[in-house]
N, C-alpha and C. Protein backbone atom coordinates (compact mmCIF):
# COMPACT_ATOMS: atom_id res chain seq x y z
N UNK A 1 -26.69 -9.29 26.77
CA UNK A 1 -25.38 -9.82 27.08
C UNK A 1 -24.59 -9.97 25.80
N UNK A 2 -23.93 -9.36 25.25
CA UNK A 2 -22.95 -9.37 24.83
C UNK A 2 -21.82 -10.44 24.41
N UNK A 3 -20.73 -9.66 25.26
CA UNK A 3 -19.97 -10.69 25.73
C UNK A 3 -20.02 -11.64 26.59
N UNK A 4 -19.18 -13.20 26.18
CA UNK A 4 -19.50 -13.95 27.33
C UNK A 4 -18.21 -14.02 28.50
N UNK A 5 -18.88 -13.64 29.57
CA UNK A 5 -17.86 -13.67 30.72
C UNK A 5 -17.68 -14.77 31.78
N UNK A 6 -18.55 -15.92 31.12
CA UNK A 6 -18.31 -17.15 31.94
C UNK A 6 -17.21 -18.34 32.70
N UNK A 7 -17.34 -18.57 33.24
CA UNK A 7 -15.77 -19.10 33.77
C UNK A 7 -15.71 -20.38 33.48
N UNK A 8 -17.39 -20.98 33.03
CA UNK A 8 -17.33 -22.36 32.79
C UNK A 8 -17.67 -22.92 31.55
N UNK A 9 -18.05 -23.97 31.10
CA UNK A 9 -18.42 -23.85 29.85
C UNK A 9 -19.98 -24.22 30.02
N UNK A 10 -20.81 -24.06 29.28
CA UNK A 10 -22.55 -24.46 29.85
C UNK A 10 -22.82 -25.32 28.36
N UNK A 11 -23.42 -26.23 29.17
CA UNK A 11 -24.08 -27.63 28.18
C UNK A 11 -25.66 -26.74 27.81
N UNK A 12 -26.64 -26.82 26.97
CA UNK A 12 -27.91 -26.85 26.79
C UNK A 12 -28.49 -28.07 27.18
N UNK A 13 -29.60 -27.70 28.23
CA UNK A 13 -29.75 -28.69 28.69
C UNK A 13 -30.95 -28.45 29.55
N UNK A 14 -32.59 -28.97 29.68
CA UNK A 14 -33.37 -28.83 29.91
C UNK A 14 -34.19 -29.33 30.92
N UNK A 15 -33.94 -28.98 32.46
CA UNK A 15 -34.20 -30.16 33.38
C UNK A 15 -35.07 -29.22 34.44
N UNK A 16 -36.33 -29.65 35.01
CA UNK A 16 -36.94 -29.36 36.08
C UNK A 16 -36.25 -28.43 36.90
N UNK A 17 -36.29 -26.95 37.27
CA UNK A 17 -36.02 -25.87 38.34
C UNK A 17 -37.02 -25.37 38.90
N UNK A 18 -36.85 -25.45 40.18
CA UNK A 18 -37.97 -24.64 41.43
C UNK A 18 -36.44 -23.42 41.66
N UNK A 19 -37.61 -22.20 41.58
CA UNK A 19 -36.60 -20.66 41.98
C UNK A 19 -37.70 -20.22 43.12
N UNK A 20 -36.77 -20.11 44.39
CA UNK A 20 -37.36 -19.97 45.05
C UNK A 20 -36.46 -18.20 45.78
N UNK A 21 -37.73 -17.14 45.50
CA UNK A 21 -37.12 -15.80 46.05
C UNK A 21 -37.50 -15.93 47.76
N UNK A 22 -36.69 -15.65 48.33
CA UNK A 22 -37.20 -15.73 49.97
C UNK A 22 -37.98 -14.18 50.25
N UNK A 23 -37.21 -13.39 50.29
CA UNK A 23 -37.68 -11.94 50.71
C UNK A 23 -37.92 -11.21 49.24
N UNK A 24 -39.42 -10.75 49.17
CA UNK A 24 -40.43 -11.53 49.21
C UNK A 24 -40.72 -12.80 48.93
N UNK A 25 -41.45 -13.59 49.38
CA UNK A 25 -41.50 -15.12 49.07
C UNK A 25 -41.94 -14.59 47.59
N UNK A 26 -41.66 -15.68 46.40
CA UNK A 26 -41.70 -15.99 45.44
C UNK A 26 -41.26 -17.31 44.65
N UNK A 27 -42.34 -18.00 44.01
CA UNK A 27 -41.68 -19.49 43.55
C UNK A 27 -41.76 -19.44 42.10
N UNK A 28 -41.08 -19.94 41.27
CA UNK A 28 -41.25 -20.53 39.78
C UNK A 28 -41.02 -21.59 39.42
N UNK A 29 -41.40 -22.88 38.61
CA UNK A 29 -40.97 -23.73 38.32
C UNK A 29 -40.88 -23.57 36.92
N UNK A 30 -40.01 -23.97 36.13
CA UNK A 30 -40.06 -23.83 35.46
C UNK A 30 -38.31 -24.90 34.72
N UNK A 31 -37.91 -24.60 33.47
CA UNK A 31 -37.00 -25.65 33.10
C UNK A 31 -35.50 -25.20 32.76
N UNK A 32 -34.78 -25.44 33.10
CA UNK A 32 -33.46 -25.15 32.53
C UNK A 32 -33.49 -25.00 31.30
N UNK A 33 -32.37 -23.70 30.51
CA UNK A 33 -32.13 -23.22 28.98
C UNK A 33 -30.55 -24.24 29.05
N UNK A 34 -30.04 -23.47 30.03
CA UNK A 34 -28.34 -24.43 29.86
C UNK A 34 -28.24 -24.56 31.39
N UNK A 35 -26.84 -24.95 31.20
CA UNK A 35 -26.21 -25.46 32.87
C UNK A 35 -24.98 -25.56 32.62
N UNK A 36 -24.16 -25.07 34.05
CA UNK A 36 -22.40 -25.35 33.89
C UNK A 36 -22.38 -25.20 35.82
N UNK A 37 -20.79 -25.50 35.79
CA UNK A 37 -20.91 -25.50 37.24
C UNK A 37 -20.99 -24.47 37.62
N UNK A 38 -20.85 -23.48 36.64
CA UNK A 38 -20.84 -22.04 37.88
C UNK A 38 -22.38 -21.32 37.70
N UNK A 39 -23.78 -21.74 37.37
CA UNK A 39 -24.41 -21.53 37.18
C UNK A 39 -26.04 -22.23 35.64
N UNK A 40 -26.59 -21.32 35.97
CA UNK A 40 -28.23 -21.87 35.34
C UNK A 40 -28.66 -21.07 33.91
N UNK A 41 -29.13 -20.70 33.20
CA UNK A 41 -30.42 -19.82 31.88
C UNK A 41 -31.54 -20.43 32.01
N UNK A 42 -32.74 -19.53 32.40
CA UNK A 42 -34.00 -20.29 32.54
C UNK A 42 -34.57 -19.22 32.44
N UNK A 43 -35.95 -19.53 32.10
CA UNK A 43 -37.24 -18.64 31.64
C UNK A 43 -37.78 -18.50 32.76
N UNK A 44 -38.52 -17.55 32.97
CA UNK A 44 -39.42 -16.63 34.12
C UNK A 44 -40.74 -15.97 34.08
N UNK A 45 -41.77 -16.73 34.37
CA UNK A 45 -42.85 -15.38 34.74
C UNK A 45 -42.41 -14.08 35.03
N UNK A 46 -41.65 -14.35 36.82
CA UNK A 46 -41.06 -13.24 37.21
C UNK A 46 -40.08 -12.37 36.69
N UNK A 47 -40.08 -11.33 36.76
CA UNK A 47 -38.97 -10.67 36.93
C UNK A 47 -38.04 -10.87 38.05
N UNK A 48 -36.33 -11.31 37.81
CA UNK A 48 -35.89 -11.34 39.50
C UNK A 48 -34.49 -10.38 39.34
N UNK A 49 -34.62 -8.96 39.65
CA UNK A 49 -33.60 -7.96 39.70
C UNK A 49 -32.35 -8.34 39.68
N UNK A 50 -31.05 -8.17 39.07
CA UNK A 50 -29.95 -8.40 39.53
C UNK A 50 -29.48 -8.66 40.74
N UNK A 51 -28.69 -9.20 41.28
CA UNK A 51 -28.22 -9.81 43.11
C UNK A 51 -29.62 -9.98 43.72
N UNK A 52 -30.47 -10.39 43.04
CA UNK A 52 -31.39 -10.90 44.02
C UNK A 52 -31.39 -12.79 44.14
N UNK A 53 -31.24 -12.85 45.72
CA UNK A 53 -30.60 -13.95 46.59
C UNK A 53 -31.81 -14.95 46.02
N UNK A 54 -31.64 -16.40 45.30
CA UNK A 54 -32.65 -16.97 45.11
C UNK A 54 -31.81 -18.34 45.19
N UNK A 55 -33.60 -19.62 46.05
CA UNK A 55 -32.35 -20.72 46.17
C UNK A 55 -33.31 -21.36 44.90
N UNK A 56 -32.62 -22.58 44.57
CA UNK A 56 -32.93 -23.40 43.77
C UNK A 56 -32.85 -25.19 44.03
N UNK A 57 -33.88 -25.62 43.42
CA UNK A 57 -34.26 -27.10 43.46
C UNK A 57 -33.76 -27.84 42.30
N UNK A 58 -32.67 -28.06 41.78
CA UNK A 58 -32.55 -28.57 40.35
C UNK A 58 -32.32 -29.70 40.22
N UNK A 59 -33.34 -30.33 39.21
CA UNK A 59 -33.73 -32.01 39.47
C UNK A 59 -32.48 -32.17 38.28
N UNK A 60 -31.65 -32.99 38.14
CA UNK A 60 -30.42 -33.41 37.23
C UNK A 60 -30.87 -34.88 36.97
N UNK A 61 -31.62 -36.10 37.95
CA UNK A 61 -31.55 -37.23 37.28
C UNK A 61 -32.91 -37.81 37.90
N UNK A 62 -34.04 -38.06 37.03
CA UNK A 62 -35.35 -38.59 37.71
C UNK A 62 -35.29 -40.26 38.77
N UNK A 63 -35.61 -39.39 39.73
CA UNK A 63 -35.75 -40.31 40.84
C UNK A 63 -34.79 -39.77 41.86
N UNK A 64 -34.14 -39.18 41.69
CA UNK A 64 -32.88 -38.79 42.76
C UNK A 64 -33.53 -37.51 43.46
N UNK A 65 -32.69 -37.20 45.06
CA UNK A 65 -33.71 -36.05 45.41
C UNK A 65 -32.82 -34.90 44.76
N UNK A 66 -33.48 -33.20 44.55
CA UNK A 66 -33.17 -32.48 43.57
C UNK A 66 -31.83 -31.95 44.04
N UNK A 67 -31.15 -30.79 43.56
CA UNK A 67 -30.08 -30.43 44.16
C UNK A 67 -30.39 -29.22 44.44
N UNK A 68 -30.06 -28.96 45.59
CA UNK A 68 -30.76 -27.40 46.05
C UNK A 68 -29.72 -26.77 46.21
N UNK A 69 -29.74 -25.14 45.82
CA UNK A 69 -28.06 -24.61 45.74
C UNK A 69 -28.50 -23.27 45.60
N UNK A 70 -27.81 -22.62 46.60
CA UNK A 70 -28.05 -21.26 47.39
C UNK A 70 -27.31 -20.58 45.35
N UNK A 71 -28.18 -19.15 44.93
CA UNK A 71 -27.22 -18.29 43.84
C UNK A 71 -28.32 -17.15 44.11
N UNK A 72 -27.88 -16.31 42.87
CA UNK A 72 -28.47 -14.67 42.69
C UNK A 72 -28.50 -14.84 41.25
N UNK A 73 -28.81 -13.90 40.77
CA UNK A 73 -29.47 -13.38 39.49
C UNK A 73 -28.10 -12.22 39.57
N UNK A 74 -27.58 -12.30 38.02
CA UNK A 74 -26.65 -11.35 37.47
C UNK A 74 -26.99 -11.24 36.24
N UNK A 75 -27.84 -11.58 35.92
CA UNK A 75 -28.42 -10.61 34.43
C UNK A 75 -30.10 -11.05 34.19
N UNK A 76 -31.03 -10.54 33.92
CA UNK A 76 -32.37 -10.64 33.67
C UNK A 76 -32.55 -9.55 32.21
N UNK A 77 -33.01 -10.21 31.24
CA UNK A 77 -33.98 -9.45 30.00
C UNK A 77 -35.47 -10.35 29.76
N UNK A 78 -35.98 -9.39 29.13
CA UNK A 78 -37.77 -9.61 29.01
C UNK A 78 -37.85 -9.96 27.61
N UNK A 79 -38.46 -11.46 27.49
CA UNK A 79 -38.27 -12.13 26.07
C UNK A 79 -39.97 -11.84 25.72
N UNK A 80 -40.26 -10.83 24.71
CA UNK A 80 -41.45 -10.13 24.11
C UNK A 80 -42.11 -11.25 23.74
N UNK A 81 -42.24 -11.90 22.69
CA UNK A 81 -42.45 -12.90 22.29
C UNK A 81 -43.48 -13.99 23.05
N UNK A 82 -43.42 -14.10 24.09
CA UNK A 82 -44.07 -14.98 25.29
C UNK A 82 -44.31 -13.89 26.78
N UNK A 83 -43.98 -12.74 26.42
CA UNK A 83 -43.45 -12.09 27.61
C UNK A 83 -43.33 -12.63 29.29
N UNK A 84 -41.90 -13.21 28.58
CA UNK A 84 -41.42 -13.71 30.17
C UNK A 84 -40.11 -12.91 30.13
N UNK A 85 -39.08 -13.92 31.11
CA UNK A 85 -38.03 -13.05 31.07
C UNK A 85 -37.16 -14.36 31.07
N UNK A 86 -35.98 -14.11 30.62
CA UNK A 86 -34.73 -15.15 30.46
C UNK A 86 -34.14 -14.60 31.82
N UNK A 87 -33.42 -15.53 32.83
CA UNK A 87 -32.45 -15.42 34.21
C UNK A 87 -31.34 -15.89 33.57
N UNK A 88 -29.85 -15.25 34.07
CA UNK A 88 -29.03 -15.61 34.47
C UNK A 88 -28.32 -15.61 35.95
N UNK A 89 -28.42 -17.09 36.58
CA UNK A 89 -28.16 -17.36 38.09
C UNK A 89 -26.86 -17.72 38.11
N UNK A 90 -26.08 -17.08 38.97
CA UNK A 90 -25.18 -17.83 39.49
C UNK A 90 -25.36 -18.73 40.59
N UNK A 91 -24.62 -19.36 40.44
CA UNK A 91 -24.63 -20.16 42.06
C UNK A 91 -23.75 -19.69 42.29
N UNK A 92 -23.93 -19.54 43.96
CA UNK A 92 -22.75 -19.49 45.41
C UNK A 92 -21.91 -20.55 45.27
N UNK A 93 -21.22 -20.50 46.49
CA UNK A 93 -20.12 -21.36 46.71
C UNK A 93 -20.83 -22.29 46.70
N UNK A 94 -20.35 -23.33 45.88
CA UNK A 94 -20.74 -24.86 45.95
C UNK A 94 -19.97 -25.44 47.30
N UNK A 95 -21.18 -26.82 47.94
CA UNK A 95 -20.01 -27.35 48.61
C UNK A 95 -19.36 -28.31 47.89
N UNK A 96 -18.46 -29.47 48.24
CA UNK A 96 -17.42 -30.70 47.78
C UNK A 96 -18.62 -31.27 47.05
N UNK A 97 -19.89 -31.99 47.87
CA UNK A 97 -20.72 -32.81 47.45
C UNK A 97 -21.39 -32.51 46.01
N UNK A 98 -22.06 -31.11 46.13
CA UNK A 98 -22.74 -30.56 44.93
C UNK A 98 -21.68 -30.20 43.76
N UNK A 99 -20.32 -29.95 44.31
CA UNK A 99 -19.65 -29.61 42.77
C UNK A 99 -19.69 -31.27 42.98
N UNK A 100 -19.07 -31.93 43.19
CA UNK A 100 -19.07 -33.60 42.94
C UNK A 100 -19.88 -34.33 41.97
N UNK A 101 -21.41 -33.94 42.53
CA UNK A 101 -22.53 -34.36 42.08
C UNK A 101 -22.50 -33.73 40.45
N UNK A 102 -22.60 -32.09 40.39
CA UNK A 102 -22.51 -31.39 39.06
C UNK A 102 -21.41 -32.11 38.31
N UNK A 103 -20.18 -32.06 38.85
CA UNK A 103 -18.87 -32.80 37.91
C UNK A 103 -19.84 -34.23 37.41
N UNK A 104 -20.45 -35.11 38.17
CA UNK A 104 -20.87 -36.51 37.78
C UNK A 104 -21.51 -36.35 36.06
N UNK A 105 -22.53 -35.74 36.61
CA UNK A 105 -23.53 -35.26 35.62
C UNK A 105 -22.88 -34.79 33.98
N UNK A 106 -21.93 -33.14 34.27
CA UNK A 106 -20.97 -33.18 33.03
C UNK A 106 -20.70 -34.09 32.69
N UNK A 107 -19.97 -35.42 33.41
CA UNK A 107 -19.21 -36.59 32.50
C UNK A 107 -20.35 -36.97 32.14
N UNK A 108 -21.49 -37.72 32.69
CA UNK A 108 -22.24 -38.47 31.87
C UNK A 108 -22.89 -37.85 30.71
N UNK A 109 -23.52 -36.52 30.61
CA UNK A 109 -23.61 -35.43 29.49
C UNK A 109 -22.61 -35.36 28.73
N UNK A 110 -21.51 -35.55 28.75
CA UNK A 110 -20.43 -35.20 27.80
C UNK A 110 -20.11 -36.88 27.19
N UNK A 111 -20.32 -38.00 27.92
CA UNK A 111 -20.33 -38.85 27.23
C UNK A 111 -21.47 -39.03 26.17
N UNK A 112 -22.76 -39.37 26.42
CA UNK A 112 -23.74 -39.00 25.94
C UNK A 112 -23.65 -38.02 24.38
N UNK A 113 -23.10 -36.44 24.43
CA UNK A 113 -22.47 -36.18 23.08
C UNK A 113 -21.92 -36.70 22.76
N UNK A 114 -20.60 -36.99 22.57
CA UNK A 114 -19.44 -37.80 22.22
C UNK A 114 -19.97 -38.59 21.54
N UNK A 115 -19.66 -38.64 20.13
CA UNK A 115 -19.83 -40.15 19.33
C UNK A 115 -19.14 -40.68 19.53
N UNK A 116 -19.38 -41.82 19.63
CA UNK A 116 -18.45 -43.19 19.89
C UNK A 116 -17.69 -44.16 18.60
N UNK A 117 -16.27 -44.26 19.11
CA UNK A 117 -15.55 -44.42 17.76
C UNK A 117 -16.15 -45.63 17.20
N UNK A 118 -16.96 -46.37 17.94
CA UNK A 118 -16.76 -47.96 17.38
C UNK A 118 -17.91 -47.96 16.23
């Protein structure tokens, strides 16, 4: 990837993901690289082809239940090194609640950076 063609901006940020491929069943757990609202970067056993339909479990705050959110895969490379593979997921249409929930999260992440003047 190259250029970046993102629409959002993505925090680094490292939180519990279940990828779940339906056809064929396939699961990974594994951890978030970054996050923004329009999508995930996460490491892979699997390989998961471009537009391939995958849902996801993404835990954002311990104790809360996870956020599960229908996306696909629009870019996959194979990181030699460990040989896995890096995903890039989009998510689908969010509904009101889950962008809601994601917006929450940015603010408290973005406060969190933010040094504080005092």
């Amino acid at each position: 990837m190259s250029a970046d063609r993102r629409r959002t901006p993505r925090v680094r940020v490292y939180h519990p993901v279940r990828v779940h491929r339906l056809a064929p069943t396939q699961l990974v757990e594994t951890l978030t690289k970054d996050l923004s609202l329009g999508g995930i970067r996460c490491i892979s056993t699997l390989p998961f082809p471009i537009a391939t339909e995958l849902q996801l479990e993404l835990m954002l705050f311990a104790g809360e239940e996870p956020l599960v959110l229908g996306g696909h895969t629009v870019w996959f490379q194979f990181v030699p090194s460990g040989e896995q593979y890096e995903l890039g997921i989009a998510f689908d249409a969010l509904s009101p609640q889950h962008e809601r929930r994601l917006s929450v999260y940015f603010k408290n992440i973005s406060r969190q950076l933010t040094p504080s003047s005092a």
